[in-house]
C-alpha atoms as a PDB file:
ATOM      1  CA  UNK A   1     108.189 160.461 169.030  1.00  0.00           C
ATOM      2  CA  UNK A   2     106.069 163.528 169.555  1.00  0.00           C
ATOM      3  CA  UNK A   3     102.347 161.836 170.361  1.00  0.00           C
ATOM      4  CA  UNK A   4     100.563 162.397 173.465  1.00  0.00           C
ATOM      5  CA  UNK A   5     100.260 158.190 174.146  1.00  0.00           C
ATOM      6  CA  UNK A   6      99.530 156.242 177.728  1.00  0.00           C
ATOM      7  CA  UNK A   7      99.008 152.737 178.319  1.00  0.00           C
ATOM      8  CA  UNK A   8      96.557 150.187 180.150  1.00  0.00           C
ATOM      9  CA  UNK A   9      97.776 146.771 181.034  1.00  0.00           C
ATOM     10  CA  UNK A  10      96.780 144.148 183.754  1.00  0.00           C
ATOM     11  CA  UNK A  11      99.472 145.374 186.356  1.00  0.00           C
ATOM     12  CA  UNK A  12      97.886 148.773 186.578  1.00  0.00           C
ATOM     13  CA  UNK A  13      95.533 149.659 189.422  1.00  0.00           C
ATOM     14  CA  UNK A  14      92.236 149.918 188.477  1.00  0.00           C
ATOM     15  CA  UNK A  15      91.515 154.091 189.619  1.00  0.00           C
ATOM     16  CA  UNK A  16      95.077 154.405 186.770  1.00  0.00           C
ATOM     17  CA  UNK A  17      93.257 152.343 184.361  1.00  0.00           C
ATOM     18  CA  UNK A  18      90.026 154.916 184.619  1.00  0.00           C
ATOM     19  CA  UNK A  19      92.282 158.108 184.323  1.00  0.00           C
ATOM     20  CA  UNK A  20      94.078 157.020 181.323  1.00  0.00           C
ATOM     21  CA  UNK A  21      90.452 155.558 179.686  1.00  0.00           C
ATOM     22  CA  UNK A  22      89.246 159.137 180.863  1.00  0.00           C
ATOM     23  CA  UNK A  23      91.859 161.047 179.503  1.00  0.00           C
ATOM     24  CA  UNK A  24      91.512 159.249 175.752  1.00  0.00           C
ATOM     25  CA  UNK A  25      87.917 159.820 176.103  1.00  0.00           C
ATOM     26  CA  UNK A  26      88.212 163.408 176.771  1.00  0.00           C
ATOM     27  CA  UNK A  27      91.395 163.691 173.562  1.00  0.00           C
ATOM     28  CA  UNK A  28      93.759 164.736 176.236  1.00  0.00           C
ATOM     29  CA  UNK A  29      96.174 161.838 174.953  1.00  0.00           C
ATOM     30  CA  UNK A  30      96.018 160.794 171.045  1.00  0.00           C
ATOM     31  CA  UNK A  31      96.849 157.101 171.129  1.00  0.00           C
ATOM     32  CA  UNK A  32      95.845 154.840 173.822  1.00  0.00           C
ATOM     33  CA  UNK A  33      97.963 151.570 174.001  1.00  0.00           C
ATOM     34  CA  UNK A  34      96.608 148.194 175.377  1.00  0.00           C
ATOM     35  CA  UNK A  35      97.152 144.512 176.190  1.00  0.00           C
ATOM     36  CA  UNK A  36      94.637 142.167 175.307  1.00  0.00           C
ATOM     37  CA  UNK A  37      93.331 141.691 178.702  1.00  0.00           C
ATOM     38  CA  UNK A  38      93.576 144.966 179.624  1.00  0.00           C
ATOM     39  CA  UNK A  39      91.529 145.813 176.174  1.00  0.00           C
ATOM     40  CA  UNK A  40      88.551 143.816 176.914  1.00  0.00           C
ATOM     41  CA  UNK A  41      85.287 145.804 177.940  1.00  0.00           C
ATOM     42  CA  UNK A  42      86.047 148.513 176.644  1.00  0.00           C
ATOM     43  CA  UNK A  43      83.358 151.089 175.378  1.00  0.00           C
ATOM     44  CA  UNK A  44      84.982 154.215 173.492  1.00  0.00           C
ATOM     45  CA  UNK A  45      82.573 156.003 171.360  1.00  0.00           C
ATOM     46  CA  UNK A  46      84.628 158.205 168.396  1.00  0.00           C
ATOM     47  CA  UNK A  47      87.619 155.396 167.946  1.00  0.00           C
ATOM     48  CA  UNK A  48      88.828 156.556 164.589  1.00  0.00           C
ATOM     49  CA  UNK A  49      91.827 153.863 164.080  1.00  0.00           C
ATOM     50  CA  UNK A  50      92.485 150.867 165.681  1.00  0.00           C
ATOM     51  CA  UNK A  51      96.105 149.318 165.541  1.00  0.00           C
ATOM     52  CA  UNK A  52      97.030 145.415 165.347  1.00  0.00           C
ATOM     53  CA  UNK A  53     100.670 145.683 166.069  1.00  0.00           C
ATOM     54  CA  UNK A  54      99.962 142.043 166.712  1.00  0.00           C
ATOM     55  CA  UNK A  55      98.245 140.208 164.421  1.00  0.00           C
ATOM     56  CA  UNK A  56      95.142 138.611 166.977  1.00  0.00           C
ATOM     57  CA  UNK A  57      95.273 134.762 168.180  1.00  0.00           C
ATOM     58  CA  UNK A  58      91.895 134.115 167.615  1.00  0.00           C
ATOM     59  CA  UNK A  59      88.861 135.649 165.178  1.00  0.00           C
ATOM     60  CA  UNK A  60      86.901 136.430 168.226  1.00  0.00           C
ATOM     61  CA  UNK A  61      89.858 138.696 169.272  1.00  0.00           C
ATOM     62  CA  UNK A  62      90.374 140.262 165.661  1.00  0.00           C
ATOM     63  CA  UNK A  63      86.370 141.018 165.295  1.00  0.00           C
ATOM     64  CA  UNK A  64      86.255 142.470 169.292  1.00  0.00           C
ATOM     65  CA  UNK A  65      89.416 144.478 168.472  1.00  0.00           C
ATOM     66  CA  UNK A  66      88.518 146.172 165.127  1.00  0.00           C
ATOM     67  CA  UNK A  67      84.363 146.229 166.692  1.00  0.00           C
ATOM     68  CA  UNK A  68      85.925 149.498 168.789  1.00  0.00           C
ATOM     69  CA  UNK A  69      86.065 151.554 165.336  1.00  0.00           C
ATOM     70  CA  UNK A  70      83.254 152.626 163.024  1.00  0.00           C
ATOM     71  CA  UNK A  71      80.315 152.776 165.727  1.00  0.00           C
ATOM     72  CA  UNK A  72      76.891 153.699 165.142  1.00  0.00           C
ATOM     73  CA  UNK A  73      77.467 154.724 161.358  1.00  0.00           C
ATOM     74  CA  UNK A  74      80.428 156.572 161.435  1.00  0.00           C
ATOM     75  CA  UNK A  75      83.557 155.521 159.869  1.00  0.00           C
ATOM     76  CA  UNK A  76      86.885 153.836 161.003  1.00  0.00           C
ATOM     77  CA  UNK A  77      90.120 152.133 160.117  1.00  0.00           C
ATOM     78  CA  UNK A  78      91.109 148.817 161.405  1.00  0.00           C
ATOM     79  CA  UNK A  79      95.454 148.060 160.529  1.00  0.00           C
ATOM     80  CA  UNK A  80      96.553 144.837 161.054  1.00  0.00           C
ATOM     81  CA  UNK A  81     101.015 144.346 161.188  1.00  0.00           C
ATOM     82  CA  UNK A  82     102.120 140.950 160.145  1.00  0.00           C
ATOM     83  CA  UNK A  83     104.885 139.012 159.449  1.00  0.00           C
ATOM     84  CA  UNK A  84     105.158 136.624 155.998  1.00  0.00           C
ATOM     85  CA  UNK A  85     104.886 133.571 158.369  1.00  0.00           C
ATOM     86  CA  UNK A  86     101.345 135.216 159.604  1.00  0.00           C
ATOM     87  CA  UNK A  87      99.720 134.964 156.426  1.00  0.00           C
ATOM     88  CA  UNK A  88      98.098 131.669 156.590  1.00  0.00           C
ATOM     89  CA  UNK A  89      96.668 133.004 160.223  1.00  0.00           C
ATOM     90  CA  UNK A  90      95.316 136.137 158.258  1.00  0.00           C
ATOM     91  CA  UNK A  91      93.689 133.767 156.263  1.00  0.00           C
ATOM     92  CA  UNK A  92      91.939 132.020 158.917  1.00  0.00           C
ATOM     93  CA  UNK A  93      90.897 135.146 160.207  1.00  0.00           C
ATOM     94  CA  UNK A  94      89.520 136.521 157.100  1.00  0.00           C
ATOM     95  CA  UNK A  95      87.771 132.510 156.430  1.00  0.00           C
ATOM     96  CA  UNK A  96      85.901 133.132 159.561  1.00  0.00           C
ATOM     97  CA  UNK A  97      84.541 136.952 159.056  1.00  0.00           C
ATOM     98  CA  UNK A  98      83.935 136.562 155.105  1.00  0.00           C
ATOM     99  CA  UNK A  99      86.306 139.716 154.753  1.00  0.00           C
ATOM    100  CA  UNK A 100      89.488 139.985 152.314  1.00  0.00           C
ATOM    101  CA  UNK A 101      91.630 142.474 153.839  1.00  0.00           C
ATOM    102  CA  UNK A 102      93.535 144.594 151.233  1.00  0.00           C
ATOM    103  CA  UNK A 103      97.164 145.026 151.238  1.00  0.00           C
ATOM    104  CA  UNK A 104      99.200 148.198 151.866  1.00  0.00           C
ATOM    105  CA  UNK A 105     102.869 148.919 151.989  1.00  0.00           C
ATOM    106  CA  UNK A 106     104.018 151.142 155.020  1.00  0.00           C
ATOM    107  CA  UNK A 107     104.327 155.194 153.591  1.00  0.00           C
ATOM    108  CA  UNK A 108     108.104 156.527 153.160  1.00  0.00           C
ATOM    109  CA  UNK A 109     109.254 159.026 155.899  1.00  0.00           C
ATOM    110  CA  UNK A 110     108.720 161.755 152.673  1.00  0.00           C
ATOM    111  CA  UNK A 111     104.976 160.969 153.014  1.00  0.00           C
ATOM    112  CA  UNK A 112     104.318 160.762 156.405  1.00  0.00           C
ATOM    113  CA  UNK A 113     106.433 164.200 156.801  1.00  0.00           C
ATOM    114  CA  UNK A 114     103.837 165.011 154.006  1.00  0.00           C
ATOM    115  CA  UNK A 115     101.096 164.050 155.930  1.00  0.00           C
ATOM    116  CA  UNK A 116     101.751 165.495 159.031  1.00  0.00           C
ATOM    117  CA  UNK A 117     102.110 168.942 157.433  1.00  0.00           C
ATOM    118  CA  UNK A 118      98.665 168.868 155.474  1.00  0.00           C
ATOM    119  CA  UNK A 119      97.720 167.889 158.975  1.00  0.00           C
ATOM    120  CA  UNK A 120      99.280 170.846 160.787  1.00  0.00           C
ATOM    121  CA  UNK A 121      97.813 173.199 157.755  1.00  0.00           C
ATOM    122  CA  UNK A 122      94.295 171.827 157.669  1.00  0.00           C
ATOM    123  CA  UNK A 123      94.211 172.884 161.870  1.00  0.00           C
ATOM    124  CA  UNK A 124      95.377 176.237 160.827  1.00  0.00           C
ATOM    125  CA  UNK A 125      92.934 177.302 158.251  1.00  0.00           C
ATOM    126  CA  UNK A 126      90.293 175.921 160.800  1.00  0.00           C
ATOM    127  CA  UNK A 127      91.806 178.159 163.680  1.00  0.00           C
ATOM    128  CA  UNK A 128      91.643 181.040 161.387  1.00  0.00           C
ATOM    129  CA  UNK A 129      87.750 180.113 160.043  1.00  0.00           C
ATOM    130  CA  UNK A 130      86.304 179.765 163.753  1.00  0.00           C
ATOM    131  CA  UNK A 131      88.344 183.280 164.289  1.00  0.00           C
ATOM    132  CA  UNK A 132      90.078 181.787 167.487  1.00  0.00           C
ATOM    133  CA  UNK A 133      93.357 184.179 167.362  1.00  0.00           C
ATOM    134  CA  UNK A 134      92.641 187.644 167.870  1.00  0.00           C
ATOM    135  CA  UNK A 135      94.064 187.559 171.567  1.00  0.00           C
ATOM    136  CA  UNK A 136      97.886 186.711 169.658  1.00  0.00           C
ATOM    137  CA  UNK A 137      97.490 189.486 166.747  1.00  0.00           C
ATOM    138  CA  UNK A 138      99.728 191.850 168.835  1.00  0.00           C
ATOM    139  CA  UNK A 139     102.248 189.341 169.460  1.00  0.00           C
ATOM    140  CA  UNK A 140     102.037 188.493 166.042  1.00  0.00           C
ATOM    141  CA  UNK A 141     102.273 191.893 164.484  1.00  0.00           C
ATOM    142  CA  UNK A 142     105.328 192.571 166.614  1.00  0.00           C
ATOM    143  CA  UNK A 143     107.027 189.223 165.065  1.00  0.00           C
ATOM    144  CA  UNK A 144     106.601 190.311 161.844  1.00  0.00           C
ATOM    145  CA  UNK A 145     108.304 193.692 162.613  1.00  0.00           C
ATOM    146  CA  UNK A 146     111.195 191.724 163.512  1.00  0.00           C
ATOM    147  CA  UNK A 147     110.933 188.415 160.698  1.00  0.00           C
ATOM    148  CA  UNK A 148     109.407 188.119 157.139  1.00  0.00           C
ATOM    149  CA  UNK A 149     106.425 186.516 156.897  1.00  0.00           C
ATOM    150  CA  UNK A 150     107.750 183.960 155.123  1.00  0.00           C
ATOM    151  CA  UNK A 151     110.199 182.602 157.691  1.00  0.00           C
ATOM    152  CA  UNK A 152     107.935 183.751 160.567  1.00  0.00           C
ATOM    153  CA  UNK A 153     105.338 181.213 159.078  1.00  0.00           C
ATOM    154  CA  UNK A 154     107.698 178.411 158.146  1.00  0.00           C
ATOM    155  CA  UNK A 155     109.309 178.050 161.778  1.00  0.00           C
ATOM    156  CA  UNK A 156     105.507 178.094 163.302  1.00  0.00           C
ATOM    157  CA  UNK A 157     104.756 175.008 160.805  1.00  0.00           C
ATOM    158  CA  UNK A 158     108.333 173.060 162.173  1.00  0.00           C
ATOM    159  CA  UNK A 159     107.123 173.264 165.677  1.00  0.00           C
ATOM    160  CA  UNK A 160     103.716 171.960 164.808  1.00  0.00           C
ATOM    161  CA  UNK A 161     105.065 169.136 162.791  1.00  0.00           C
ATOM    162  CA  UNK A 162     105.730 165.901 164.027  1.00  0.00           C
ATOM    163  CA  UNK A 163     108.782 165.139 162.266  1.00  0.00           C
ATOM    164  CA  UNK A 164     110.265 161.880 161.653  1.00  0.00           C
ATOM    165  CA  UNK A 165     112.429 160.113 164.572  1.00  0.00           C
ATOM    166  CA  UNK A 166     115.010 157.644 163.654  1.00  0.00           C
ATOM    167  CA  UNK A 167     115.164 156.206 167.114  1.00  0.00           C
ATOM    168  CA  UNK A 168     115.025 152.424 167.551  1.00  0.00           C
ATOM    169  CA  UNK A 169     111.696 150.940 168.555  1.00  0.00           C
ATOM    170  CA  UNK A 170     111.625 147.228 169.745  1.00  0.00           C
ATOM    171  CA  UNK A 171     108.515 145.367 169.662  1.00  0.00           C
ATOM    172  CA  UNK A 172     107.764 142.193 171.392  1.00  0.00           C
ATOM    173  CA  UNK A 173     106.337 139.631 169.047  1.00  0.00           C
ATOM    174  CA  UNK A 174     103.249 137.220 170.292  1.00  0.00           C
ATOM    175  CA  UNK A 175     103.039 134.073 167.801  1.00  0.00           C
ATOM    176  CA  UNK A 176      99.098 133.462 167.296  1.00  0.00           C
ATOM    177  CA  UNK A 177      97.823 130.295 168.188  1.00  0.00           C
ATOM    178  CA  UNK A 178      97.884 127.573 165.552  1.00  0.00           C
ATOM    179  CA  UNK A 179      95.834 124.809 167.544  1.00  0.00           C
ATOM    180  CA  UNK A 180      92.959 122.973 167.536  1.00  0.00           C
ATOM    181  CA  UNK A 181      90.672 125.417 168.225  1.00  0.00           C
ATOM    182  CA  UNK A 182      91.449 127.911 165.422  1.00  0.00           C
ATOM    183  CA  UNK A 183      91.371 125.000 162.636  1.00  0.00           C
ATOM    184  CA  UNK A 184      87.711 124.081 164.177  1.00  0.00           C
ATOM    185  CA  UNK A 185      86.781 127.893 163.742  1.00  0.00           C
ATOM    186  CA  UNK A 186      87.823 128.237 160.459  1.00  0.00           C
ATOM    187  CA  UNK A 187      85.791 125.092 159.311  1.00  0.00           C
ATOM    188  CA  UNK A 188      82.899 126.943 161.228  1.00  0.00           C
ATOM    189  CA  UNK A 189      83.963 130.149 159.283  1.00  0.00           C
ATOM    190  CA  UNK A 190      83.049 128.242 156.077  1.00  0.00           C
ATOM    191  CA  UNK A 191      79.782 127.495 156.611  1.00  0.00           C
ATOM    192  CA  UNK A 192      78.546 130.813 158.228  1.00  0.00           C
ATOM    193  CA  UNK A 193      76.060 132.828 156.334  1.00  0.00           C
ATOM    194  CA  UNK A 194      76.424 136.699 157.946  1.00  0.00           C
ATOM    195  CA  UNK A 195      79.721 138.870 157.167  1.00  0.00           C
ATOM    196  CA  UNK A 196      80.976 140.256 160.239  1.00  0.00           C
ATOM    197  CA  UNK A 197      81.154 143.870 159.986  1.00  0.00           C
ATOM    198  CA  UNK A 198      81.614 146.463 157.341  1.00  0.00           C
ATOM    199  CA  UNK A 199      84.626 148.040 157.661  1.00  0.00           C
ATOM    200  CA  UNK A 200      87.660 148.520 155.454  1.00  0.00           C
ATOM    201  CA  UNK A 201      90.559 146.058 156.977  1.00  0.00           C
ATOM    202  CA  UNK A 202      94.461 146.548 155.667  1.00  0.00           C
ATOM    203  CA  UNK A 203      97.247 144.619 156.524  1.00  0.00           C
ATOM    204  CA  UNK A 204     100.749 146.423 156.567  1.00  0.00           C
END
């Protein structure tokens, strides 16, 4: 679908595990996908979402999962997915960290495509601020010998744009736990005084 993305999971070696945590950490790959296990440990400074494509089996896991965001002052965006039969889960969760999670409907294909071009326009204008382009002015000024401005400017902002794909995506669905041990957390949830975190939670 157009994103640089790699994975980590617990059947990787360990020197593949560094290179993919090194490449996020150095932006050479945009999204960096992980199992729970796999997830645990992990110290990323400048985490600006994090993704619950799963809603998490415990509290513990939701507040280590969404702790990865929103370091040392700066800002970040925890998502949680879930299905209607998650909801009394979410509750549960948000018992135990004294946080009511707001909720959002996913964005129509007409804004993401939206998105993604403000996106591709914002990195422009910044390009052209820090002057980084004066090696492709004469490729550029023979282009527009050849092609309008116009259309010479319009097919540069396609191939920058990550445009919708239609293809089917299957995701593997991991029931929380509903035991014992979650019921005695939310009871503990209750009579904690301290809010866990300050960040802005959705649910999708």
């Amino acid at each position: 679908r157009g994103y640089a993305a790699e994975g980590i999971h617990g059947d990787l070696t360990q020197s593949k595990r560094a290179d993919v945590i090194r490449q996020f950490k150095e932006h050479t790959i945009e999204i960096m996908v992980a199992t729970d296990v796999a997830a645990r440990g992990l110290d990323i400074t400048g985490v600006s979402h994090v993704y619950n494509f799963d809603i998490p089996q415990d509290p513990e896991s939701y507040v280590h999962r969404i702790g990865r965001t929103g370091r040392a002052g700066t800002k970040g965006l925890a998502v949680t997915f879930i299905t209607p039969r998650e909801r009394h889960h979410l509750k549960v969760i948000e018992d135990v960290t004294k946080t009511k999670m707001s909720r959002q409907s996913p964005p129509t294909s007409s804004e993401v495509m939206a998105g993604n071009q403000e996106a591709v326009i914002h990195r422009i204008l910044s390009t052209i601020a820090k002057r980084e382009f004066e090696e492709y002015k004469p490729m550029a000024n023979k282009l527009l010998e050849e092609v309008d401005s116009v259309s010479l400017l319009s097919a540069t902002l396609k191939l920058l744009t990550k445009e919708s794909n239609m293809a089917p995506v299957q995701l593997t669905e991991v029931a929380p736990l509903r035991n014992k041990k979650v019921r005695a957390e939310r009871k503990r949830g209750r009579g904690r005084k301290e809010t866990v975190g300050r960040k802005k939670n959705y649910r999708k």
